[in-house]
C-alpha atoms as a PDB file:
ATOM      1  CA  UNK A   1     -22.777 -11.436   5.403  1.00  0.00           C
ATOM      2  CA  UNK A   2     -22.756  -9.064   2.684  1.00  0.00           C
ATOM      3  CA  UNK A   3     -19.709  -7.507   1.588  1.00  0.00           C
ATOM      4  CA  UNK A   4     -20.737  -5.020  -1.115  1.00  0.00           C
ATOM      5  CA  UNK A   5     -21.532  -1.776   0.977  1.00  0.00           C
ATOM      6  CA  UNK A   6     -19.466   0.331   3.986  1.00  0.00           C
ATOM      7  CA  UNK A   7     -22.623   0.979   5.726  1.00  0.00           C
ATOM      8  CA  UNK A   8     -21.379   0.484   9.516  1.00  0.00           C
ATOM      9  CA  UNK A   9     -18.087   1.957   8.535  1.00  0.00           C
ATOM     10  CA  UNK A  10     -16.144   3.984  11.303  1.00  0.00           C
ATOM     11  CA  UNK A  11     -12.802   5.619  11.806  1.00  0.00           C
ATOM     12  CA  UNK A  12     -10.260   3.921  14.238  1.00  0.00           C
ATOM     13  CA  UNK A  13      -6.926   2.659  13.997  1.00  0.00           C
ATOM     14  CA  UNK A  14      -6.811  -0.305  11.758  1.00  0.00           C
ATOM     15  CA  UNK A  15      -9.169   1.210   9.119  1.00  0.00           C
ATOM     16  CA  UNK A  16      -6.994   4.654   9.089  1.00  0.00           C
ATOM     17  CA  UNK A  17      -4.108   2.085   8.324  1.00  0.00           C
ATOM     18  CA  UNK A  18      -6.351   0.720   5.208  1.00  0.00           C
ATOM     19  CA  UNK A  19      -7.139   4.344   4.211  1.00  0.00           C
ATOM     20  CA  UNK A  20      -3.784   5.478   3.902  1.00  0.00           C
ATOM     21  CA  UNK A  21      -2.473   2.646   1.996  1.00  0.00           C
ATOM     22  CA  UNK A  22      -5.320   3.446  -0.643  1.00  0.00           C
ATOM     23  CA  UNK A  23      -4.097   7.134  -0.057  1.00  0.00           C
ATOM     24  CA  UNK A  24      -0.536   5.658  -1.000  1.00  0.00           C
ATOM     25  CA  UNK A  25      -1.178   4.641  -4.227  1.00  0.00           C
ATOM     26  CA  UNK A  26      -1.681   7.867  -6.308  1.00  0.00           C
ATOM     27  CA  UNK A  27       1.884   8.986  -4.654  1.00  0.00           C
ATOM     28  CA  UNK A  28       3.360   5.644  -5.173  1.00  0.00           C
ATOM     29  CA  UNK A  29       2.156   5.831  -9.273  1.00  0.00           C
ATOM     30  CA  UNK A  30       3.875   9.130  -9.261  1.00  0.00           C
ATOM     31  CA  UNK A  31       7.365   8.575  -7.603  1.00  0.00           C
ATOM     32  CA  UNK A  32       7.290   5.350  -9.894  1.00  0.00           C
ATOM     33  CA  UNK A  33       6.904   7.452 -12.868  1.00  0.00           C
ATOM     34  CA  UNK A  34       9.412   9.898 -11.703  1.00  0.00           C
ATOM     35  CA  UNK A  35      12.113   6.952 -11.117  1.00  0.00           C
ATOM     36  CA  UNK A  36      12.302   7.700  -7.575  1.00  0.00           C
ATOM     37  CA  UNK A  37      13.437   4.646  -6.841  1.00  0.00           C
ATOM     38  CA  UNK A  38      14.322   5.528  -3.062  1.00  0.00           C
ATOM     39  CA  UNK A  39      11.413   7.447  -2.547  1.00  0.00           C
ATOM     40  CA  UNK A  40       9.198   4.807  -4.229  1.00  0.00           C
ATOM     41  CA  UNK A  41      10.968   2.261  -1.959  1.00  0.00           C
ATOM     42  CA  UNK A  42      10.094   4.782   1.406  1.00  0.00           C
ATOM     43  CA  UNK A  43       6.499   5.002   0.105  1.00  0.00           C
ATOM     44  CA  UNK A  44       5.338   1.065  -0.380  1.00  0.00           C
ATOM     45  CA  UNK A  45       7.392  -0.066   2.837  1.00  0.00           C
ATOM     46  CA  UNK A  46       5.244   1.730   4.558  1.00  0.00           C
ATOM     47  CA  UNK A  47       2.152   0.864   2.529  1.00  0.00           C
ATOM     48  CA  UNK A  48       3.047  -2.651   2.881  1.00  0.00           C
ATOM     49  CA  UNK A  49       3.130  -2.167   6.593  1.00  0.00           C
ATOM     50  CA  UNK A  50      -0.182  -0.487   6.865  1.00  0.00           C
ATOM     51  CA  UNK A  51      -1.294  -3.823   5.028  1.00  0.00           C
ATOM     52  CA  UNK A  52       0.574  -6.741   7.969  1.00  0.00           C
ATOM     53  CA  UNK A  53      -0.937  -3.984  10.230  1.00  0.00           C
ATOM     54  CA  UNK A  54      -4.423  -3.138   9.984  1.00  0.00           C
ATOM     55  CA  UNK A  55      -5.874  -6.679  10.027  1.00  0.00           C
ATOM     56  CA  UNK A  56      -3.602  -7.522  13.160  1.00  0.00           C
ATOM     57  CA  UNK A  57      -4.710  -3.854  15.106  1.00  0.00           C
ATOM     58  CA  UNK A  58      -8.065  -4.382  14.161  1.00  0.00           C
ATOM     59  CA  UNK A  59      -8.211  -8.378  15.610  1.00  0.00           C
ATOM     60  CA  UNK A  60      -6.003  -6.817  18.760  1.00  0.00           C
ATOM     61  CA  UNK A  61      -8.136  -3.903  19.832  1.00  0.00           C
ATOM     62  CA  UNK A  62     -11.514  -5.715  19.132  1.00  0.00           C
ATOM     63  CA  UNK A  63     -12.521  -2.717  16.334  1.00  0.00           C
ATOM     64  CA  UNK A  64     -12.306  -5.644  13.440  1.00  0.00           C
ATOM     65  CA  UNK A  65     -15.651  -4.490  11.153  1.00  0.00           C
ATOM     66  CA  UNK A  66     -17.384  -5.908   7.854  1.00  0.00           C
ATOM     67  CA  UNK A  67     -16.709  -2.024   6.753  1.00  0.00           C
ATOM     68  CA  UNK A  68     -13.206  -2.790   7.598  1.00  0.00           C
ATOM     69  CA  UNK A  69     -12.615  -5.943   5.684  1.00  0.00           C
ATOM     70  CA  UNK A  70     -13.893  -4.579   2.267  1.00  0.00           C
ATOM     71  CA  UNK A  71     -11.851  -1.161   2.921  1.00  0.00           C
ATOM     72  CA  UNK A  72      -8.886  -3.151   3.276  1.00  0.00           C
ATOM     73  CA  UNK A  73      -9.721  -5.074   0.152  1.00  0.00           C
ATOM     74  CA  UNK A  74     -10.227  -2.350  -1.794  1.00  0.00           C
ATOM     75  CA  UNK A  75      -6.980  -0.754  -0.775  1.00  0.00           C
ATOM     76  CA  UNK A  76      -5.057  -4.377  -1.129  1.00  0.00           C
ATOM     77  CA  UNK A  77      -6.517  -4.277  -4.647  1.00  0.00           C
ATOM     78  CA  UNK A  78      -5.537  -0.845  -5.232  1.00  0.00           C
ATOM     79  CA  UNK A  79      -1.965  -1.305  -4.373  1.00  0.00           C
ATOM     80  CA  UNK A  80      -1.302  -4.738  -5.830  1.00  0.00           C
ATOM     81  CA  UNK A  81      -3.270  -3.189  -9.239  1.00  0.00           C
ATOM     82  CA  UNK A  82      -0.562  -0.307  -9.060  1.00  0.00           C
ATOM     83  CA  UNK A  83       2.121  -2.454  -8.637  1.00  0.00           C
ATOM     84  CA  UNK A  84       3.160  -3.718 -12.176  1.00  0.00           C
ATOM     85  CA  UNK A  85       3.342   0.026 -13.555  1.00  0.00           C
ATOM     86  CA  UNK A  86       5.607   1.144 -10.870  1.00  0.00           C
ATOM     87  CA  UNK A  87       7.721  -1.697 -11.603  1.00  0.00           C
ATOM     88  CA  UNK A  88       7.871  -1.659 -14.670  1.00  0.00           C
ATOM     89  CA  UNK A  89       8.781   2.195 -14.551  1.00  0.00           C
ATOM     90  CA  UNK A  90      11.288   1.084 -12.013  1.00  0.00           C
ATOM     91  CA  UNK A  91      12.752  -2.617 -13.028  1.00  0.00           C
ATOM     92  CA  UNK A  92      11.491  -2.610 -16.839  1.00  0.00           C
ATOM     93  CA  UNK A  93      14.575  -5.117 -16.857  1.00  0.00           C
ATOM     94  CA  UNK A  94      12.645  -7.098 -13.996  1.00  0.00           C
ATOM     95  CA  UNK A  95       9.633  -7.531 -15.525  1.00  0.00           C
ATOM     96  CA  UNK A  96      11.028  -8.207 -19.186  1.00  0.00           C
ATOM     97  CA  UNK A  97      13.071 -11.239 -17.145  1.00  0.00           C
ATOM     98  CA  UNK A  98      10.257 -12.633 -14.555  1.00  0.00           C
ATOM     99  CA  UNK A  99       7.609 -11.968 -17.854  1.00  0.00           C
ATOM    100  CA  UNK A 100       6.331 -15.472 -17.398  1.00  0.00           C
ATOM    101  CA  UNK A 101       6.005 -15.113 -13.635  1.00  0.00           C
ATOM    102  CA  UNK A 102       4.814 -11.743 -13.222  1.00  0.00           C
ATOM    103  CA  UNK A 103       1.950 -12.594 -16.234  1.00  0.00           C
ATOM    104  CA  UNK A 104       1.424 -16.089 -14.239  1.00  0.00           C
ATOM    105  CA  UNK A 105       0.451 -13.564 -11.057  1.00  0.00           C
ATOM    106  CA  UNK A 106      -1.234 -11.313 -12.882  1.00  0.00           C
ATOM    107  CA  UNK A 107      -3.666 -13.580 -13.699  1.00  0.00           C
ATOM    108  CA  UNK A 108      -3.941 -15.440 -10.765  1.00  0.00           C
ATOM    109  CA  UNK A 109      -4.627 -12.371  -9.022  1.00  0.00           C
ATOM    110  CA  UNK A 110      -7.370 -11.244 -11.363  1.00  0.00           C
ATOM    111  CA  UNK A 111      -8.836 -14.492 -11.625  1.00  0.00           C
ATOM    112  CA  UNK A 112     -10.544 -15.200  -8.401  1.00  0.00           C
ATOM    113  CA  UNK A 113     -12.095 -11.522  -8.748  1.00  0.00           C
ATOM    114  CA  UNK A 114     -13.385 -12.383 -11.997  1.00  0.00           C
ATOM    115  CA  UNK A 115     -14.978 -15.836 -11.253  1.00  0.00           C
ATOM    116  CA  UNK A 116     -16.474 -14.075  -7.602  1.00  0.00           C
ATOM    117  CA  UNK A 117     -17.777 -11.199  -9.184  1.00  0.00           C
ATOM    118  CA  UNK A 118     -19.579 -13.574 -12.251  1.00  0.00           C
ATOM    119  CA  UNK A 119     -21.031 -16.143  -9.325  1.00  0.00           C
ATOM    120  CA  UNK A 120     -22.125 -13.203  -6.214  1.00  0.00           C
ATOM    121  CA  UNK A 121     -21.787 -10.027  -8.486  1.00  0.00           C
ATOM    122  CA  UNK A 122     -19.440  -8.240  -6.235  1.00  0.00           C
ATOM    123  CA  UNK A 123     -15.677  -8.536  -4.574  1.00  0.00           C
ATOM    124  CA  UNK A 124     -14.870 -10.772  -2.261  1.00  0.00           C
ATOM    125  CA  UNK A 125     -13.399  -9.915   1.022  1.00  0.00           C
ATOM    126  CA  UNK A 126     -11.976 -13.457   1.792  1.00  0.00           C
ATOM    127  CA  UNK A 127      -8.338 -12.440   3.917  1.00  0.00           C
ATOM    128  CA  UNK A 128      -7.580 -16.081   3.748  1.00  0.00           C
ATOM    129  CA  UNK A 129      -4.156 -17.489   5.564  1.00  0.00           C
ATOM    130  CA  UNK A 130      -2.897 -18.040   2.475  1.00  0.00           C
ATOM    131  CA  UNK A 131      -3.627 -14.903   0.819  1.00  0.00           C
ATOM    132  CA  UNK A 132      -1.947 -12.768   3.520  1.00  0.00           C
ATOM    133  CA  UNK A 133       1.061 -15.090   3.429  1.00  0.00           C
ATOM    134  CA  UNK A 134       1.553 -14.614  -0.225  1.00  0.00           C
ATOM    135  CA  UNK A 135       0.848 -10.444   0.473  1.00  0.00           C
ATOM    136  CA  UNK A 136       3.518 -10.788   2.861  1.00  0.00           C
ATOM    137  CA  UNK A 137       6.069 -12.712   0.268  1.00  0.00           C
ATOM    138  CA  UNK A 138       5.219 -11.116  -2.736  1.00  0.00           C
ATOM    139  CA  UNK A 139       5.542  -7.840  -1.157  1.00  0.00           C
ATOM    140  CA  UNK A 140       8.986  -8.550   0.403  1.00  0.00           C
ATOM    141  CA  UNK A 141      10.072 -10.496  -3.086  1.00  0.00           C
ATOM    142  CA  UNK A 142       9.173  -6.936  -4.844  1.00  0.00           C
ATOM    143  CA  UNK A 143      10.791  -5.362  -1.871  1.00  0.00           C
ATOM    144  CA  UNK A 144      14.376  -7.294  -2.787  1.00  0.00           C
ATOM    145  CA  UNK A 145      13.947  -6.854  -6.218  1.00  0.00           C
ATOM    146  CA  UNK A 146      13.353  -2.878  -6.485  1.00  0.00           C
ATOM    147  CA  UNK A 147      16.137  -2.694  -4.231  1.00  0.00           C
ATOM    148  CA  UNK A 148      18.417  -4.485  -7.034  1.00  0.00           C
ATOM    149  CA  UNK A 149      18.511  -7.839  -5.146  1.00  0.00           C
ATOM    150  CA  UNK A 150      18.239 -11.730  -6.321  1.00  0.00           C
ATOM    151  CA  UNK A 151      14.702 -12.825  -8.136  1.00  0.00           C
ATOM    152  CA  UNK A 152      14.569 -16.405  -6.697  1.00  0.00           C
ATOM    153  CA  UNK A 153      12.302 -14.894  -3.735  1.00  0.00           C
ATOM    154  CA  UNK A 154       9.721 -13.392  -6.094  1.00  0.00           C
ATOM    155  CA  UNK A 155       9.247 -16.788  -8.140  1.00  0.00           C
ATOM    156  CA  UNK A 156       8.821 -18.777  -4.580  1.00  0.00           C
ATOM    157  CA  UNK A 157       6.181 -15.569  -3.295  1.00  0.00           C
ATOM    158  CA  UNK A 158       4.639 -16.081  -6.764  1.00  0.00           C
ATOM    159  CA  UNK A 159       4.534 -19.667  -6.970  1.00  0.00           C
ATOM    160  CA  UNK A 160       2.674 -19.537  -3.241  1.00  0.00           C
ATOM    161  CA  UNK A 161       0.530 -16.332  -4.468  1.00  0.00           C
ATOM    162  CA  UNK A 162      -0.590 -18.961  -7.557  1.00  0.00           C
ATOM    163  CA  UNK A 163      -1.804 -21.516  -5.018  1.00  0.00           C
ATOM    164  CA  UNK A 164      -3.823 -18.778  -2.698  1.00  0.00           C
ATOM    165  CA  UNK A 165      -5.634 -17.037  -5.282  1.00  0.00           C
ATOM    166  CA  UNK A 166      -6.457 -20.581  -6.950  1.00  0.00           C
ATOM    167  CA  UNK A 167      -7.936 -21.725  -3.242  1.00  0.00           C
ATOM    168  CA  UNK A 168     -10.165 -18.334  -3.734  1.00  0.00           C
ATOM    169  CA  UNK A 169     -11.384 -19.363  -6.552  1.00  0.00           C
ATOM    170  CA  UNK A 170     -12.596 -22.801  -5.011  1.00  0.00           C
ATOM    171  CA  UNK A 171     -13.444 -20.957  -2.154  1.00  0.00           C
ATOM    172  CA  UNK A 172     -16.243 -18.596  -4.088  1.00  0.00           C
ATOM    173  CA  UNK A 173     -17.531 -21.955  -5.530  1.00  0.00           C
ATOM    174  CA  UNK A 174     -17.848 -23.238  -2.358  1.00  0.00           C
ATOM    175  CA  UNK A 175     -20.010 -20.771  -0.837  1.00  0.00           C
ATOM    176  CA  UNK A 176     -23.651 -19.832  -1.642  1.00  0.00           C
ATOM    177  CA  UNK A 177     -23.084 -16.093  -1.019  1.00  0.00           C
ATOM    178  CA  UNK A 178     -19.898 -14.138  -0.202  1.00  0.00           C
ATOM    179  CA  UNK A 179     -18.607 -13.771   3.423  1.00  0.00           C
ATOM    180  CA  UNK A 180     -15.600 -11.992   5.014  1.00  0.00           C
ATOM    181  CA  UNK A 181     -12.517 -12.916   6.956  1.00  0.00           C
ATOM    182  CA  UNK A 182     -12.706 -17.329   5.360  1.00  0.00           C
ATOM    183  CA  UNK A 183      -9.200 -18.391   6.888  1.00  0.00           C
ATOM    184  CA  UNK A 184      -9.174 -21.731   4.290  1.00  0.00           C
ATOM    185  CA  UNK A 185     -10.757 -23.674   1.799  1.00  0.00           C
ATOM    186  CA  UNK A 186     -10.879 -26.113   5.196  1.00  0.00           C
ATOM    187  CA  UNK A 187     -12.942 -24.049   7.221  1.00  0.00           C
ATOM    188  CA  UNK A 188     -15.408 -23.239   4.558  1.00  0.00           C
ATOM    189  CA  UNK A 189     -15.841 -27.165   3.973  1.00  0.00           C
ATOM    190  CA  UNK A 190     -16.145 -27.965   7.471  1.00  0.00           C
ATOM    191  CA  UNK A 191     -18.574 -25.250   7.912  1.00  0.00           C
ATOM    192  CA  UNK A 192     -20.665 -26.638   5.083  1.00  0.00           C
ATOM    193  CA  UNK A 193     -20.471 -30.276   6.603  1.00  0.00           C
ATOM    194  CA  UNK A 194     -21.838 -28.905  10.423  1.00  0.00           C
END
C-alpha cells in the first residue's frame, strides 16, 4: 500500500479528530509562547485526546482509511515536532534538567523518519503497538511535568519511546515498500515468513 498521497480521503469522525489536532498546533505554539501555561495545558489535553481517539473511532465505526492513517501521521508529527518549543517556553527549567533525555527522544523520534524516508522516499504511517503506547506515556509524562509534577514518568515514557521508534527503524528495513497500520516488528516477520 502506498502511503504518500490522500487520494481516497473523506470527512468522518476519526479523521475530523486528526484534523483538529493538526489545527491545534498553530494555537498550541502560540499559548506556549504567551506562557499560558493553563491554557496551553487546556489546548494539548485535548489534542492528545483527539490522538487515543481517532485511531480507536476509526477501528470502532469501520471508517479506518489509508487517507486516514497518513492524516493522523502527519498531525502526530506535527504535534510531537511542536512540542519541545512549547516546553521549552513553558519548563525551560525542564528541558535544561531532562537535556539528555529529551535530546535522547529527539532523536529517536527523528530517526526512523530519516532512515524511512532515505530507503521508500516518503513517511511512514506504521501506528505500531508500541508507538501508540509511548504517544500515550510521553504525552501523559509531558502532561505531569507542565503541570509542575515529578520527572521520573517522562524518563520511563522516554526510555519506552527509545525502544518503539528503534523497532521502526527495523521495521522500514524489514519491508520492501512502506505499508500502514504494522502492529510489530513480529507481525512484519511473520508476514515475510508466510
Amino acid at each position: 500500500m502506498s502511503v504518500q498521497t490522500l487520494d481516497d480521503f473523506r470527512w468522518n469522525v476519526p479523521n475530523a479528530l486528526s484534523a483538529l489536532r493538526l489545527a491545534f498546533v498553530p494555537s498550541l505554539l502560540w499559548v506556549a509562547w504567551l506562557g499560558e501555561a493553563r491554557l496551553f495545558l487546556a489546548f494539548v489535553s485535548v489534542a492528545l485526546a483527539s490522538d487515543v481517539l481517532d485511531g480507536w473511532v476509526a477501528r470502532a465505526t469501520g471508517e479506518a482509511s489509508e487517507a486516514g492513517c497518513v492524516l493522523d501521521s502527519r498531525a502526530d508529527l506535527a504535534l510531537w515536532l511542536a512540542m519541545p518549543l512549547c516546553t521549552w517556553w513553558l519548563r525551560p527549567d525542564f528541558v535544561t534538567g531532562e537535556l539528555r533525555w529529551v535530546a535522547l527522544l529527539g532523536v529517536a523520534f527523528i530517526l526512523p523518519m530519516a532512515v524511512a524516508r532515505l530507503k521508500f522516499r516518503a513517511l511512514t504511517s506504521y501506528h505500531t503497538w508500541g508507538a501508540k503506547l509511548s504517544s500515550v506515556l510521553v504525552g501523559g509524562a509531558l502532561l505531569i511535568a507542565w503541570a509542575g509534577g515529578p520527572i521520573w514518568p517522562f524518563r520511563i515514557a522516554a526510555a519506552i519511546a527509545v525502544v518503539a521508534l528503534l523497532e521502526e527503524i527495523a521495521i522500514t528495513a524489514v519491508l520492501a515498500q512502506p505499508a500502514v497500520n504494522v502492529k510489530t516488528l513480529w507481525h512484519v516477520v511473520q508476514e515475510r515468513l508466510r
